[in-house]
N, C-alpha and C. Protein backbone atom coordinates (compact mmCIF):
# COMPACT_ATOMS: atom_id res chain seq x y z
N UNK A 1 -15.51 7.14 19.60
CA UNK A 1 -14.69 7.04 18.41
C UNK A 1 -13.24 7.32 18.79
N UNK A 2 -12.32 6.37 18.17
CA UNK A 2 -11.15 6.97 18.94
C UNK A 2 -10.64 7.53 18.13
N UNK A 3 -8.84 8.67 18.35
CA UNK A 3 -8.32 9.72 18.05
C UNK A 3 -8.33 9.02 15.93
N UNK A 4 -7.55 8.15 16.31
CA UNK A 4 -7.21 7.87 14.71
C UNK A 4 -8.26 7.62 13.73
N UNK A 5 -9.57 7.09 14.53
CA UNK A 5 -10.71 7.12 13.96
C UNK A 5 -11.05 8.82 13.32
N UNK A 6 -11.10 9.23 13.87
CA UNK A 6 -11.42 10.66 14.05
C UNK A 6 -10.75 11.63 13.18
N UNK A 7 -9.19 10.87 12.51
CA UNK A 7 -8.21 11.70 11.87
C UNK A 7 -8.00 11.02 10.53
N UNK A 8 -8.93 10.03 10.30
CA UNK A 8 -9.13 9.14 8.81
C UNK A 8 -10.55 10.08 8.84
N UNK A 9 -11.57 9.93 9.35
CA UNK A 9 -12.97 10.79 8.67
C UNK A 9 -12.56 11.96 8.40
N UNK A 10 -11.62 12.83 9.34
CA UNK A 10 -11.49 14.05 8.84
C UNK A 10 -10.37 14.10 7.84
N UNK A 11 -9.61 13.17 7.58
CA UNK A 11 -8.88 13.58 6.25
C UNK A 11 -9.51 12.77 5.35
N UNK A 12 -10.49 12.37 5.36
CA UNK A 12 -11.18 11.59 3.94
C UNK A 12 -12.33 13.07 3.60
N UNK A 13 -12.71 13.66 4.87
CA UNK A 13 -13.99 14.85 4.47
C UNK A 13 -12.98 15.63 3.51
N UNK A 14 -11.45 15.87 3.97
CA UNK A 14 -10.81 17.36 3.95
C UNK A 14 -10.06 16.48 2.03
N UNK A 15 -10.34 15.61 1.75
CA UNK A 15 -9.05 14.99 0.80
C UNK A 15 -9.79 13.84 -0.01
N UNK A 16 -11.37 13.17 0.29
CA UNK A 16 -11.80 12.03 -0.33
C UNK A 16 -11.59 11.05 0.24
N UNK A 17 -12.43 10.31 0.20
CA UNK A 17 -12.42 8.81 0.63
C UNK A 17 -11.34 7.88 -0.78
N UNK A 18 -11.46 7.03 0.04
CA UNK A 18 -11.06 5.69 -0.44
C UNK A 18 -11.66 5.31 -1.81
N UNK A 19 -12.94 5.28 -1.95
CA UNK A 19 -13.78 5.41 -2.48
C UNK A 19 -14.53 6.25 -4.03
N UNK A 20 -13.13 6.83 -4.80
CA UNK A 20 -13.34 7.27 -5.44
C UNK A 20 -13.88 8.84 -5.47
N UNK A 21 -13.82 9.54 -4.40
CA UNK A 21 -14.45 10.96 -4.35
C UNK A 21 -12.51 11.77 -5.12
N UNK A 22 -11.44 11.23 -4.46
CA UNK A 22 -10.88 11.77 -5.09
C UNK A 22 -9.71 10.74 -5.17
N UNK A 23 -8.78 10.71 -6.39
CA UNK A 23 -7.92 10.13 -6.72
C UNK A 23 -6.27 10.29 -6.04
N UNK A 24 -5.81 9.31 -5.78
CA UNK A 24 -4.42 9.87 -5.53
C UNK A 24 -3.51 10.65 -6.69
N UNK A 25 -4.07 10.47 -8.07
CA UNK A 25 -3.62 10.96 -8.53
C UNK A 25 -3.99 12.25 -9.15
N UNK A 26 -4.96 12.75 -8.68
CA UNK A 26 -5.12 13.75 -8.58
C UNK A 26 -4.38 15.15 -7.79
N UNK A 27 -4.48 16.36 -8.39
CA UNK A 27 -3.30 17.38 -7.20
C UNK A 27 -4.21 17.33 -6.32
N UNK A 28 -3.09 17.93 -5.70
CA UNK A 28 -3.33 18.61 -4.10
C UNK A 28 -4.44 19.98 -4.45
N UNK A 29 -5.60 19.95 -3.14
CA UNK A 29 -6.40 21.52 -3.03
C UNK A 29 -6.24 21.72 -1.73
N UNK A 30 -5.05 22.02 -1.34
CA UNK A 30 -5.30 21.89 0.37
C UNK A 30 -5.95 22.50 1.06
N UNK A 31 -6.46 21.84 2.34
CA UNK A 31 -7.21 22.79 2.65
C UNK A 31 -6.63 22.33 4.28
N UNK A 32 -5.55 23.45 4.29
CA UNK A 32 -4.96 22.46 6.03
C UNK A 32 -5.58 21.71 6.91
N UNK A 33 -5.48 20.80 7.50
CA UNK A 33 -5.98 20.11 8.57
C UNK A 33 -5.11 20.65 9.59
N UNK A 34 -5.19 21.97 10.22
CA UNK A 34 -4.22 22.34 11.33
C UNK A 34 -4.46 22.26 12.73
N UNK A 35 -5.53 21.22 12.49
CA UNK A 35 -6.26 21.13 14.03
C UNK A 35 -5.36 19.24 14.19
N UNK A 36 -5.12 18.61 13.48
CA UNK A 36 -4.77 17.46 13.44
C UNK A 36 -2.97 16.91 13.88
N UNK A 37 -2.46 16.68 14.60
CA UNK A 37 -1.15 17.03 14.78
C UNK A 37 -0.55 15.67 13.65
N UNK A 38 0.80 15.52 13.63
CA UNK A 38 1.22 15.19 11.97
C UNK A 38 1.22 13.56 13.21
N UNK A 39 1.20 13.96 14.61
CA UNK A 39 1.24 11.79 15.48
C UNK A 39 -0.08 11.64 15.05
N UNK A 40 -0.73 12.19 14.95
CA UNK A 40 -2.44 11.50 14.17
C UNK A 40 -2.54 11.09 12.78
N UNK A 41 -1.75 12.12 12.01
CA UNK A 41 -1.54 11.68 10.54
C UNK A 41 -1.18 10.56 10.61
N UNK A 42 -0.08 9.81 10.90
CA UNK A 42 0.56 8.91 10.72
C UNK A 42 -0.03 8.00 11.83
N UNK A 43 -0.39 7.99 13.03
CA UNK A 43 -1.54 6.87 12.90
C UNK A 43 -2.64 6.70 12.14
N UNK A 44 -3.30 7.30 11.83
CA UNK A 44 -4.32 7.19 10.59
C UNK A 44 -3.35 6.36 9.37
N UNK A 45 -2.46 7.22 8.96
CA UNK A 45 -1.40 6.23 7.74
C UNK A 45 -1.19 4.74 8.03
N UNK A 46 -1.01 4.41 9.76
CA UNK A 46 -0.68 3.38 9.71
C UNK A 46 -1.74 2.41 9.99
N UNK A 47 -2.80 2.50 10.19
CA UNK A 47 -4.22 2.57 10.72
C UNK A 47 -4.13 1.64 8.98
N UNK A 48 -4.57 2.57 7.71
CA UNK A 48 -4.37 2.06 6.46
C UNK A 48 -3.43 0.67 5.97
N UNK A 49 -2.01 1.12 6.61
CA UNK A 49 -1.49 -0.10 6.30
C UNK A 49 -1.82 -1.63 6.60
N UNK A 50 -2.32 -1.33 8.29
CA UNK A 50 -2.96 -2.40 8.57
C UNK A 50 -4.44 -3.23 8.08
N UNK A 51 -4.46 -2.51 7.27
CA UNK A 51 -6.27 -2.70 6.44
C UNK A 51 -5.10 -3.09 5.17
N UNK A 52 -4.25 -2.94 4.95
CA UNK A 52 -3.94 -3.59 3.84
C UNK A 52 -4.62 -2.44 2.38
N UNK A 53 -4.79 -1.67 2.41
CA UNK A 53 -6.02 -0.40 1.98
C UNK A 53 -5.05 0.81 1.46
N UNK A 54 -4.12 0.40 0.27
CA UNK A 54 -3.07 1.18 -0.47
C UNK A 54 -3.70 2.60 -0.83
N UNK A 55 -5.08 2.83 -1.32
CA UNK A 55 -5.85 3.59 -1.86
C UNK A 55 -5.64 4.52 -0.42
N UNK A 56 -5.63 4.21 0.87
CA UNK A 56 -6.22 5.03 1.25
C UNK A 56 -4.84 5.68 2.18
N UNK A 57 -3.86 4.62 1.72
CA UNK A 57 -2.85 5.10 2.66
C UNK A 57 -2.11 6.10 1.64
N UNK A 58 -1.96 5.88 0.74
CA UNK A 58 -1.34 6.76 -0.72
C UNK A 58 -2.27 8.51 -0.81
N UNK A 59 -3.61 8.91 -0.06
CA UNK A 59 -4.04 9.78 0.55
C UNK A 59 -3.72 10.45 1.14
N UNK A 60 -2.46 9.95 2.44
CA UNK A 60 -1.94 10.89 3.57
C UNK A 60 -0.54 11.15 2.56
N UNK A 61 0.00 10.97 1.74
CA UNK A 61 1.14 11.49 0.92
C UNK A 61 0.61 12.79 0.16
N UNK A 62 2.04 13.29 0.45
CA UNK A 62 2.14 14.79 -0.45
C UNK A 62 2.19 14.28 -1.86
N UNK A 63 1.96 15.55 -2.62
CA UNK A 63 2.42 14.60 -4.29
C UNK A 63 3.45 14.45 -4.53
N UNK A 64 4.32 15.43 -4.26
CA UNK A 64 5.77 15.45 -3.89
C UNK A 64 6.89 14.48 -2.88
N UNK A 65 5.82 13.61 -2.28
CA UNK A 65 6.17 12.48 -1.04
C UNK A 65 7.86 11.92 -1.45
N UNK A 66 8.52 12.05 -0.20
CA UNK A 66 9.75 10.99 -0.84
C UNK A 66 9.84 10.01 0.42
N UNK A 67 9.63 8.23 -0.29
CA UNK A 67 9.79 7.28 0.55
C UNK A 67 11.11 6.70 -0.07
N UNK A 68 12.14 6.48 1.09
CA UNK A 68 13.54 5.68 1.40
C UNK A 68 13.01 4.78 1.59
N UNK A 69 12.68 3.48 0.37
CA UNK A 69 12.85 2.05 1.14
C UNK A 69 13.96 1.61 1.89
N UNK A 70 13.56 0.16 2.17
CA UNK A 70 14.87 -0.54 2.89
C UNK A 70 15.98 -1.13 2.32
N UNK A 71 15.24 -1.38 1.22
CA UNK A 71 16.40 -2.07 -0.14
C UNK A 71 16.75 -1.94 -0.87
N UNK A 72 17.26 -2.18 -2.41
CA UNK A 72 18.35 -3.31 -1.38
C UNK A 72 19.71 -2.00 -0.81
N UNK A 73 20.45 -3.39 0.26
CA UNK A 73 21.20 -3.30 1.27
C UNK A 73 22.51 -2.34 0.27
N UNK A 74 23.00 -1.50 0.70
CA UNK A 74 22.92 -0.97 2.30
C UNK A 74 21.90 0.40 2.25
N UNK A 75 21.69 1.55 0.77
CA UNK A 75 20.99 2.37 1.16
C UNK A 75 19.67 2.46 0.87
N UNK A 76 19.18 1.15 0.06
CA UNK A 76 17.92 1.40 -0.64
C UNK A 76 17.07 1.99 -1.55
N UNK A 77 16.24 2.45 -2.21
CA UNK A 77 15.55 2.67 -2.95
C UNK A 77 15.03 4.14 -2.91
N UNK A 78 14.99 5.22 -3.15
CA UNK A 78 14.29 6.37 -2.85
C UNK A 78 12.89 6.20 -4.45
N UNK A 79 11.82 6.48 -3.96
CA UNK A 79 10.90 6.80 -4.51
C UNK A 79 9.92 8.08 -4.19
N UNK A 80 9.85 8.89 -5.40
CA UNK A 80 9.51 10.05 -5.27
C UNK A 80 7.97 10.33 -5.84
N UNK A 81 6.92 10.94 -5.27
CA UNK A 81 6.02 10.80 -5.95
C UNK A 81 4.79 10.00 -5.18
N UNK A 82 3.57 10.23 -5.42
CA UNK A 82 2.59 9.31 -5.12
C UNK A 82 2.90 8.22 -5.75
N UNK A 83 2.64 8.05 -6.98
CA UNK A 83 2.87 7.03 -8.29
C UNK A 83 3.60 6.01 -8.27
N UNK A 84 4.97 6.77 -7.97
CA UNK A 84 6.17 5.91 -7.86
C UNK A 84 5.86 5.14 -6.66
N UNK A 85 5.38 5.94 -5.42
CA UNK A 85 5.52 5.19 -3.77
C UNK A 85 4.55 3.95 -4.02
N UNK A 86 3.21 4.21 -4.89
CA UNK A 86 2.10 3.17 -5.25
C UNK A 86 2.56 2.07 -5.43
N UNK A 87 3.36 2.15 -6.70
CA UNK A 87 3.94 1.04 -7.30
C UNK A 87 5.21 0.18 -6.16
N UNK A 88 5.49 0.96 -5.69
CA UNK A 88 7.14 0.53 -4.77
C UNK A 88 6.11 -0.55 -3.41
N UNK A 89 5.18 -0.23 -3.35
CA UNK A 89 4.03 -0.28 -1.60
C UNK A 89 3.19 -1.54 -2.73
N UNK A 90 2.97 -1.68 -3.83
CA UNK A 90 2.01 -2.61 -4.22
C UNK A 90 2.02 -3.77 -3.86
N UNK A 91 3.52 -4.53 -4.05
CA UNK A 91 3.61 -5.78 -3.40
C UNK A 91 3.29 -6.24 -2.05
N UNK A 92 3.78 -5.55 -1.47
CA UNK A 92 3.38 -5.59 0.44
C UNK A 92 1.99 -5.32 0.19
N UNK A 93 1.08 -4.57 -0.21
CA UNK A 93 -0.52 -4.48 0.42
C UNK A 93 -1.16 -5.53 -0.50
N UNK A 94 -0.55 -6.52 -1.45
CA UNK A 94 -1.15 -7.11 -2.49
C UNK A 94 -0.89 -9.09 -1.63
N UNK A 95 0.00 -8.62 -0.65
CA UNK A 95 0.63 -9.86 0.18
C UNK A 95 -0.17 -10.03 1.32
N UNK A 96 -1.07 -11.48 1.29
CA UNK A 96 -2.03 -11.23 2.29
C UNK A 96 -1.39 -11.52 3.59
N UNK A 97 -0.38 -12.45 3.60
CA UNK A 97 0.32 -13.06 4.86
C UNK A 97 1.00 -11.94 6.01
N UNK A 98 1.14 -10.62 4.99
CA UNK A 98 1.81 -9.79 5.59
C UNK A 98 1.56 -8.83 6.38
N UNK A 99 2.02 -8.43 7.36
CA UNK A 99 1.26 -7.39 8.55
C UNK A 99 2.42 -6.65 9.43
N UNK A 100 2.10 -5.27 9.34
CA UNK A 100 2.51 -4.59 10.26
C UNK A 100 2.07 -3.90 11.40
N UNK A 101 2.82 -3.77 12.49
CA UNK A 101 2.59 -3.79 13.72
C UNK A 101 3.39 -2.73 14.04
N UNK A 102 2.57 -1.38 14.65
CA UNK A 102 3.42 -0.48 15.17
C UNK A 102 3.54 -0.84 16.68
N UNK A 103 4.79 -1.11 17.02
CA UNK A 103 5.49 -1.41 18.17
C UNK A 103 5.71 -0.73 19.39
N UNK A 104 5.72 0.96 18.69
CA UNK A 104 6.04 2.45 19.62
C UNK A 104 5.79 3.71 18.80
N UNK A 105 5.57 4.63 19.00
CA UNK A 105 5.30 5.77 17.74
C UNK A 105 5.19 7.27 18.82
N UNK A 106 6.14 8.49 18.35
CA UNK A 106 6.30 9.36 19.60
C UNK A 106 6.31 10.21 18.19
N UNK A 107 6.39 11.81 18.56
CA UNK A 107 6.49 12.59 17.58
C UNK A 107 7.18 13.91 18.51
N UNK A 108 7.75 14.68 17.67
CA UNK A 108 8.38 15.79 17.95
C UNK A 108 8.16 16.82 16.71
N UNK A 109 7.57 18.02 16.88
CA UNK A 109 7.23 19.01 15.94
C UNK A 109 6.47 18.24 14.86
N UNK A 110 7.21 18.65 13.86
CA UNK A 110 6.96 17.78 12.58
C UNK A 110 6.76 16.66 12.11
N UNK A 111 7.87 15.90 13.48
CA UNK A 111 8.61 14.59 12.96
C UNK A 111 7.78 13.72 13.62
N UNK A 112 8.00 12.75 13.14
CA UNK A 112 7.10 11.35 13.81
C UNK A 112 8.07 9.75 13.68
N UNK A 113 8.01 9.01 14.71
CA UNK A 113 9.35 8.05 14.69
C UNK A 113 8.15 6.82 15.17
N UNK A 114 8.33 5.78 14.17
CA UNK A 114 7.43 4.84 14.37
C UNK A 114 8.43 3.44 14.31
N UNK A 115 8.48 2.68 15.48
CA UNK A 115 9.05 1.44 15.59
C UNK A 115 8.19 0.43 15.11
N UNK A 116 8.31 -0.58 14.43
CA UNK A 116 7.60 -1.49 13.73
C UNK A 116 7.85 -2.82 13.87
N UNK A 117 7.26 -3.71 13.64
CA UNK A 117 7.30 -5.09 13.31
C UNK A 117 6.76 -5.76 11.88
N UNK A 118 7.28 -5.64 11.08
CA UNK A 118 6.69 -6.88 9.72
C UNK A 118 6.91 -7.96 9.55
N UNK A 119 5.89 -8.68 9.49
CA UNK A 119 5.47 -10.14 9.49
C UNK A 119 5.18 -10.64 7.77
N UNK A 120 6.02 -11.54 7.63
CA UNK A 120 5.20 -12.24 6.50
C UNK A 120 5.20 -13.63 6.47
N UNK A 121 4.64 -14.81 5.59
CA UNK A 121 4.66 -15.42 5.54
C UNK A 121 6.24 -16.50 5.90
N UNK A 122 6.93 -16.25 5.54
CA UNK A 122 8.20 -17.15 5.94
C UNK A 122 9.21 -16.12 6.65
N UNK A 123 9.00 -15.20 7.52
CA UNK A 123 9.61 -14.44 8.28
C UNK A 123 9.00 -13.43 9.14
N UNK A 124 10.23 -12.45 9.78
CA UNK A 124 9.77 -11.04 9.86
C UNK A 124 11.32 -10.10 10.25
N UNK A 125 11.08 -9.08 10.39
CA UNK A 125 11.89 -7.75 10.19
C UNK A 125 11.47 -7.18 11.20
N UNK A 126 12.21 -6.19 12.21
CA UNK A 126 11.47 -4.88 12.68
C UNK A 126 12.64 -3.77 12.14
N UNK A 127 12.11 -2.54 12.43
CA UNK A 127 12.26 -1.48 11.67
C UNK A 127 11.93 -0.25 12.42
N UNK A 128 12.33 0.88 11.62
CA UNK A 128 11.67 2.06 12.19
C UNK A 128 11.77 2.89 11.13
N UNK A 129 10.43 3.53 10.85
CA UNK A 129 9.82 4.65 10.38
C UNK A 129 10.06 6.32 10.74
N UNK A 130 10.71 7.12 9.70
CA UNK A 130 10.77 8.45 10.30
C UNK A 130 10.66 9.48 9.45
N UNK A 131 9.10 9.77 9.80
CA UNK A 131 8.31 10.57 9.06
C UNK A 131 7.92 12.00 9.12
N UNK A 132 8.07 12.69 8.22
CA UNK A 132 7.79 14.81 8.11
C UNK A 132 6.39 14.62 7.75
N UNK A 133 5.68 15.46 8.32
CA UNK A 133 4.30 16.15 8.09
C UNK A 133 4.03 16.92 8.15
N UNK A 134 3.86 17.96 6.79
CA UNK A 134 3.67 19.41 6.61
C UNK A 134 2.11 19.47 6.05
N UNK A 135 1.38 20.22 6.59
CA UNK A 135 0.42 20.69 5.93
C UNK A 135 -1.00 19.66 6.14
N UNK A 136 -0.83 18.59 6.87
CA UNK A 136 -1.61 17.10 6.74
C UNK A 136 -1.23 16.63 5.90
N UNK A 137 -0.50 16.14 5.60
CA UNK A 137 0.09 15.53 4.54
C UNK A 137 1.83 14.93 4.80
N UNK A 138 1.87 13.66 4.74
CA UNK A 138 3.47 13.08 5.01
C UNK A 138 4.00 13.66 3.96
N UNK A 139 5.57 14.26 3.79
CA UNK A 139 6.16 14.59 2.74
C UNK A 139 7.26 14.01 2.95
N UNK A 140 7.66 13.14 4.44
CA UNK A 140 8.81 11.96 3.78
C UNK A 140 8.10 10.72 4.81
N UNK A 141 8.80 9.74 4.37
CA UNK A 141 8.58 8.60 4.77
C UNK A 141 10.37 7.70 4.65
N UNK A 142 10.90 7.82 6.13
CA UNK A 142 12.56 7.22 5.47
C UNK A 142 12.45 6.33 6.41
N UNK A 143 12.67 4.93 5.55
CA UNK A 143 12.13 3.30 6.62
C UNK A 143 13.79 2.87 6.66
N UNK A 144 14.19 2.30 8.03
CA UNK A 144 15.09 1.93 8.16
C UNK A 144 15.12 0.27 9.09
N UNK A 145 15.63 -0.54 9.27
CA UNK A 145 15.45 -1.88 9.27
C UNK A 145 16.90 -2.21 10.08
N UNK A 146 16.58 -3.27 10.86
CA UNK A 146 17.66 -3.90 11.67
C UNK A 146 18.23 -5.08 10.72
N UNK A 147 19.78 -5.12 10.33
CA UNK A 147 20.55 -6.47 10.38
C UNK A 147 20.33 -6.30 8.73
């Protein structure tokens, strides 16, 4: 089983599956995952994106989560919240053409820096991801984009 395998079962045991055991919108009962370092969180997170699988990526967010989109130009969008991030992330996981590709992904303490590629149907973008993880749980997500 590999690492990210290993860090989706244990945050679905520690937090619910996909599957209805528990809601994103439901609070937080934490119960630390302090054996899990926050470069596993976020492969597992991105593990989700690539399944296209909003339910399960909206899981590794704090309730408190703040995602910096990319748009629009120049500083973008801040969305705060599971709820809000749901709604902001719906279009992209609802877009079948579309796919992301982590490119490089390194972490330091907390932090986690994920280089990307997104693909969609009449284009693509690369980017980079730079993400806090306190507790098992992302509490930012700030996406930044070339050009």
């Amino acid at each position: 089983m590999s690492q990210s395998s290993k860090v989706v079962l244990l945050h679905e045991e520690r937090y619910g599956s996909r599957h209805g055991h528990r809601s994103f919108e439901q609070p937080d009962e934490f119960c630390p995952v302090t054996a899990v370092q926050p470069l596993g969180i976020v492969v597992a997170f991105d593990a989700a994106w690539a399944k296209h699988d909003l339910d399960a990526a909206v899981t590794f967010l704090s309730n408190d989560c703040v995602f910096d989109a990319t748009g629009p130009a120049p500083d973008g969008t801040q969305h705060v919240g599971r709820v809000a991030i749901r709604q902001a992330w719906q279009a992209i996981f609802g877009d079948p053409s579309s796919k992301f590709e982590t490119e490089e992904i390194f972490s330091s303490g907390d932090r986690v820096v994920a280089r990307w590629l997104y693909t969609w149907s009449s284009g693509h973008v690369r980017g980079i991801d730079v993400f806090k993880v306190k507790e098992g749980r992302i509490t930012e997500k700030l996406s930044y984009v070339k050009g």
